[in-house]
N, C-alpha and C. Protein backbone atom coordinates (compact mmCIF):
# COMPACT_ATOMS: atom_id res chain seq x y z
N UNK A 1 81.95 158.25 170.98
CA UNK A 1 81.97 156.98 170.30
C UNK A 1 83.40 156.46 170.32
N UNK A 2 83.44 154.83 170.94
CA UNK A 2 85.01 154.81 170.66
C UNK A 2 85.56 154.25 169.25
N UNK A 3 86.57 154.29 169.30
CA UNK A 3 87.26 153.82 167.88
C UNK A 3 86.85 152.99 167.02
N UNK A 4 86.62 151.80 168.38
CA UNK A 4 86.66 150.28 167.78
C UNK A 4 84.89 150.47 167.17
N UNK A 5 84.06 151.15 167.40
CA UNK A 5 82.31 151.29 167.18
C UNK A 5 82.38 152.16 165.99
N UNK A 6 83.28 153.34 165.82
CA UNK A 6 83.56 154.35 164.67
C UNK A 6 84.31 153.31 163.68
N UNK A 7 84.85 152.44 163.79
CA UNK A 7 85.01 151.84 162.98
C UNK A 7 84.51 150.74 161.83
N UNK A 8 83.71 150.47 162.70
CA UNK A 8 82.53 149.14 162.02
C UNK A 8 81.28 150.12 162.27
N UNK A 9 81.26 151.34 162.39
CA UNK A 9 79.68 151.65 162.21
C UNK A 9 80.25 152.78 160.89
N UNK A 10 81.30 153.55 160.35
CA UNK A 10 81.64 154.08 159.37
C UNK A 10 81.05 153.29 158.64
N UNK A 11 81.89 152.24 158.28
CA UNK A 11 81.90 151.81 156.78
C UNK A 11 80.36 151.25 156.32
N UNK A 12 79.35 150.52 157.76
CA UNK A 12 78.29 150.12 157.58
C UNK A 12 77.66 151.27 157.39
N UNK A 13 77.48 152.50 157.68
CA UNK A 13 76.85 153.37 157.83
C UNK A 13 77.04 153.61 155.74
N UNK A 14 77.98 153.86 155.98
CA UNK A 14 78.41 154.42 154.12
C UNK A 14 77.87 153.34 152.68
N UNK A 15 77.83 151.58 153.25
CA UNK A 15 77.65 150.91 152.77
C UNK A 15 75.64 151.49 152.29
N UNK A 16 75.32 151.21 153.67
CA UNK A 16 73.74 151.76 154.01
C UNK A 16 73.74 152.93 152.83
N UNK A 17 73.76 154.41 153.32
CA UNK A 17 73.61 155.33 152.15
C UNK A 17 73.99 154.60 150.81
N UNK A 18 74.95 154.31 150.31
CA UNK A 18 75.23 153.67 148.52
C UNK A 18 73.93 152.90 148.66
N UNK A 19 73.31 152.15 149.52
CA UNK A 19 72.69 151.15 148.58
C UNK A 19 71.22 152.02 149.03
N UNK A 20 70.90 152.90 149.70
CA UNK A 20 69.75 153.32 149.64
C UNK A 20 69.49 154.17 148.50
N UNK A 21 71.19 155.78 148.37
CA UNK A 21 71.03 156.43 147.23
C UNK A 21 71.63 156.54 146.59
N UNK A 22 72.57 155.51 146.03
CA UNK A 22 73.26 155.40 145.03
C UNK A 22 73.74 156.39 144.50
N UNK A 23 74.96 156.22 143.38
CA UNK A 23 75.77 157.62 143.34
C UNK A 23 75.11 158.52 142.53
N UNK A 24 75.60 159.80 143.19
CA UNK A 24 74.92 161.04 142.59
C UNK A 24 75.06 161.10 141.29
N UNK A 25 74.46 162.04 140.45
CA UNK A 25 74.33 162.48 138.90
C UNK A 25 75.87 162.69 138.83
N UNK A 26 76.44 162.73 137.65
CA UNK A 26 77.76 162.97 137.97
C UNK A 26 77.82 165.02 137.84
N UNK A 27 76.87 165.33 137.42
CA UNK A 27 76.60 166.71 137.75
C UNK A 27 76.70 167.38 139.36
N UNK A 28 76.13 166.54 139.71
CA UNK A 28 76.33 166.60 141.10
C UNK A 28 77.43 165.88 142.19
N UNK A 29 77.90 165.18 141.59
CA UNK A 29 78.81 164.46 142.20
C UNK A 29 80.15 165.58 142.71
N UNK A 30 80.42 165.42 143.69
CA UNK A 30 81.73 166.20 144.75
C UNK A 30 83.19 165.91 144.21
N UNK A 31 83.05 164.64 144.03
CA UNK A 31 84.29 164.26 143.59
C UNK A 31 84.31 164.79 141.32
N UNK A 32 83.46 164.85 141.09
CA UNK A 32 83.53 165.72 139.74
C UNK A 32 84.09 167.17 139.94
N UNK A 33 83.23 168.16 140.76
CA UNK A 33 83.40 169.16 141.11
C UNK A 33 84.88 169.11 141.15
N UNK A 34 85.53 168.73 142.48
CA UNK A 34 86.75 168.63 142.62
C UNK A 34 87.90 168.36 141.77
N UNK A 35 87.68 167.32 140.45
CA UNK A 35 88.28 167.19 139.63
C UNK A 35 88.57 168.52 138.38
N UNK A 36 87.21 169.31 138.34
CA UNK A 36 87.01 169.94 137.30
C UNK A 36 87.73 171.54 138.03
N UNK A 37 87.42 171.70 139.80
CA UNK A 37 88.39 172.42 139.51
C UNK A 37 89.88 172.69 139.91
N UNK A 38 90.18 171.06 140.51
CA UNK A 38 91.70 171.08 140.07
C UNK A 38 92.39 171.18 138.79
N UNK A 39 91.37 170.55 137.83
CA UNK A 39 92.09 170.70 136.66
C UNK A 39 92.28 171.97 136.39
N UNK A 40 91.37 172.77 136.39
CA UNK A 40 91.50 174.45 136.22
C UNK A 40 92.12 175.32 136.60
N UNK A 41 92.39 174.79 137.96
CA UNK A 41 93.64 175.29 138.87
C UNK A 41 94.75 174.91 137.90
N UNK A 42 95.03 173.51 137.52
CA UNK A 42 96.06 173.49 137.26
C UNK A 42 96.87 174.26 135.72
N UNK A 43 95.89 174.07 134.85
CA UNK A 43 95.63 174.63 133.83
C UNK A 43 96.53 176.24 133.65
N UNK A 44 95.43 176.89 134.89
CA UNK A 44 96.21 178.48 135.04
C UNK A 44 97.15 178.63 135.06
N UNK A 45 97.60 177.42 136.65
CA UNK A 45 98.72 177.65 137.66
C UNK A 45 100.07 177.60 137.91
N UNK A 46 99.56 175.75 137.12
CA UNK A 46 101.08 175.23 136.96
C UNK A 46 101.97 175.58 135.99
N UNK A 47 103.06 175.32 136.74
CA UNK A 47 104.20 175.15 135.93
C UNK A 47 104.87 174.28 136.33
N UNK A 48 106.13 173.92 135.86
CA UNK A 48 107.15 172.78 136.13
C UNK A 48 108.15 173.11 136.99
N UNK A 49 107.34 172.76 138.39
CA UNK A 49 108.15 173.54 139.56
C UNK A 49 108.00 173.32 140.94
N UNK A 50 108.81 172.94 141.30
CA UNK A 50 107.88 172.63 143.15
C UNK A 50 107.20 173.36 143.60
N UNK A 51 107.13 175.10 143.70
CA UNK A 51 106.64 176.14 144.14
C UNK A 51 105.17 176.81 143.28
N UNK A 52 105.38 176.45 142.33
CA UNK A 52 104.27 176.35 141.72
C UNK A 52 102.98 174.55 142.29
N UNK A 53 103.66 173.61 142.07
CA UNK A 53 102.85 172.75 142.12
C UNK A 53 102.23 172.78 143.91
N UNK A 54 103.31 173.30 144.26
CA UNK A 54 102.62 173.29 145.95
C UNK A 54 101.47 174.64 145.74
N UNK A 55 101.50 175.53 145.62
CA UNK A 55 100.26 176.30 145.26
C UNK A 55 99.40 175.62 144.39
N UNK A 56 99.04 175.15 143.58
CA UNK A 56 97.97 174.34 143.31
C UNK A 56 97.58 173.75 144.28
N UNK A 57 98.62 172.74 144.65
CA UNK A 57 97.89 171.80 145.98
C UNK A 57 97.55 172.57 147.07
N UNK A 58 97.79 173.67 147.44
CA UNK A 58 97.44 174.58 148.64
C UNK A 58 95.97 174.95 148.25
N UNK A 59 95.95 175.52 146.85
CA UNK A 59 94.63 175.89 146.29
C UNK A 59 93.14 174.71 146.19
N UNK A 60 94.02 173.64 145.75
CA UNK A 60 93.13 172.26 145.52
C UNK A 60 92.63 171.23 146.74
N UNK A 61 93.83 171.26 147.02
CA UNK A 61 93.49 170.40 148.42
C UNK A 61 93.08 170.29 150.00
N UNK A 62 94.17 171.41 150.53
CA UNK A 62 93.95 172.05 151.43
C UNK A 62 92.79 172.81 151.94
N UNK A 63 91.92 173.91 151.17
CA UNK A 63 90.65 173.94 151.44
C UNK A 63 89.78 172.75 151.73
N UNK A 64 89.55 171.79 151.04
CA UNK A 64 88.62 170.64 151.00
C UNK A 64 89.03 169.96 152.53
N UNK A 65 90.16 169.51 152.53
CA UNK A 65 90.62 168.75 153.85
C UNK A 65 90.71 169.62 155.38
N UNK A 66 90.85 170.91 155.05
CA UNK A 66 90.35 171.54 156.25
C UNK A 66 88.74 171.73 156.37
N UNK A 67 88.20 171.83 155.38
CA UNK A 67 86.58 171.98 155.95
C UNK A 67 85.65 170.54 156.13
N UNK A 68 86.30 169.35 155.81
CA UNK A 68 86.49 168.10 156.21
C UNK A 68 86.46 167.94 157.41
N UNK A 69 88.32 168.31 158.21
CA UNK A 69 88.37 167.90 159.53
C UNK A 69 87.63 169.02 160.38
N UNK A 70 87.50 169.87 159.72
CA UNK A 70 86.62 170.72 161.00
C UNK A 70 85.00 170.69 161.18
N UNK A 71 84.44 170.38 160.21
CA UNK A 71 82.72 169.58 160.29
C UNK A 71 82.76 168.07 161.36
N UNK A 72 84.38 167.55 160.93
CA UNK A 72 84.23 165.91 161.57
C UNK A 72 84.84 166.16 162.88
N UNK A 73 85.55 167.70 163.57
CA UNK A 73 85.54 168.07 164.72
C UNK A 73 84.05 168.37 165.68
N UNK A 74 83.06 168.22 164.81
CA UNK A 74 81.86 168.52 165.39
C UNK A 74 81.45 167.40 165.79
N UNK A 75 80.61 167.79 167.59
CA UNK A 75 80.37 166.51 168.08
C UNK A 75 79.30 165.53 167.21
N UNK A 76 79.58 164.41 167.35
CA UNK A 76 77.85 163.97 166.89
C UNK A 76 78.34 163.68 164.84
N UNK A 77 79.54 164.64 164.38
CA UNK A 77 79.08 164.85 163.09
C UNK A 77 80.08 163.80 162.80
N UNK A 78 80.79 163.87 163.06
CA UNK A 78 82.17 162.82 162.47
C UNK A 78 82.31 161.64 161.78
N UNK A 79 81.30 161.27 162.24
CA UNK A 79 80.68 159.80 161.14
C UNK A 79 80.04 159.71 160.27
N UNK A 80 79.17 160.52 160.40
CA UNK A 80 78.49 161.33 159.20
C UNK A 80 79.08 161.53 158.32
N UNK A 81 79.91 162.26 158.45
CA UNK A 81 80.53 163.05 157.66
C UNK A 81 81.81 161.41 156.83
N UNK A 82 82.09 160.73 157.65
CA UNK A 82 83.10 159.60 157.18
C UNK A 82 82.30 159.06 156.54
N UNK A 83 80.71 158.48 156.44
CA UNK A 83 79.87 157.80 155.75
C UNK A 83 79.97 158.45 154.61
N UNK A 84 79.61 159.32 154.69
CA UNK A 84 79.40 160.09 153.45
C UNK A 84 80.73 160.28 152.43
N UNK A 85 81.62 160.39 153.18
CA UNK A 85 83.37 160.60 151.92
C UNK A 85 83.21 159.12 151.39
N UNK A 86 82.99 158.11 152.48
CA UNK A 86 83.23 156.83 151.90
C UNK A 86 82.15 156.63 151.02
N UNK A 87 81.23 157.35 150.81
CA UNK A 87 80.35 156.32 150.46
C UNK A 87 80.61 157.04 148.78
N UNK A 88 81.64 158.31 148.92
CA UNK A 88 81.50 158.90 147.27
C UNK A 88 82.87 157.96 147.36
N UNK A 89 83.63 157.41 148.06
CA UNK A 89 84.84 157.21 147.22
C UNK A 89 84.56 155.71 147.17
């Protein structure tokens, strides 16, 4: 798929899902999850410190965004997968 088609078929694609299934329970919602356990992370983790706050973010973020780009490394999946982030954010 080239760019310029991944581009206007993302966002239509994401628009499509919201208005077919609207946002999840917030029980279920990804972006809850994620909040509840960065906060927890942070809670433990942090302290007032660069070396500390980069381990949180190593812990918090980094997982999520690598299993991200490597599902949207899959042929075929990549848009999918962009519909879908867009359509929670």
């Amino acid at each position: 798929m080239s760019s310029v088609s991944a581009t206007v078929l993302v966002p239509a694609l994401a628009y499509l899902l919201d208005r077919l299934l609207g946002e999840p329970p917030l029980r279920w919602h990804p972006l809850v999850w994620f909040g509840r356990w960065a906060g927890a992370l942070e809670r433990r983790l942090y302290r007032d410190s660069i070396r500390r706050g980069g381990l949180v973010w190593m812990l918090a973020v980094l997982p999520p965004t690598l299993l991200a780009g490597g599902l949207g490394a899959l042929p075929g999946f990549g848009p999918w997968l962009g519909a879908g982030l867009l359509m929670l954010a």
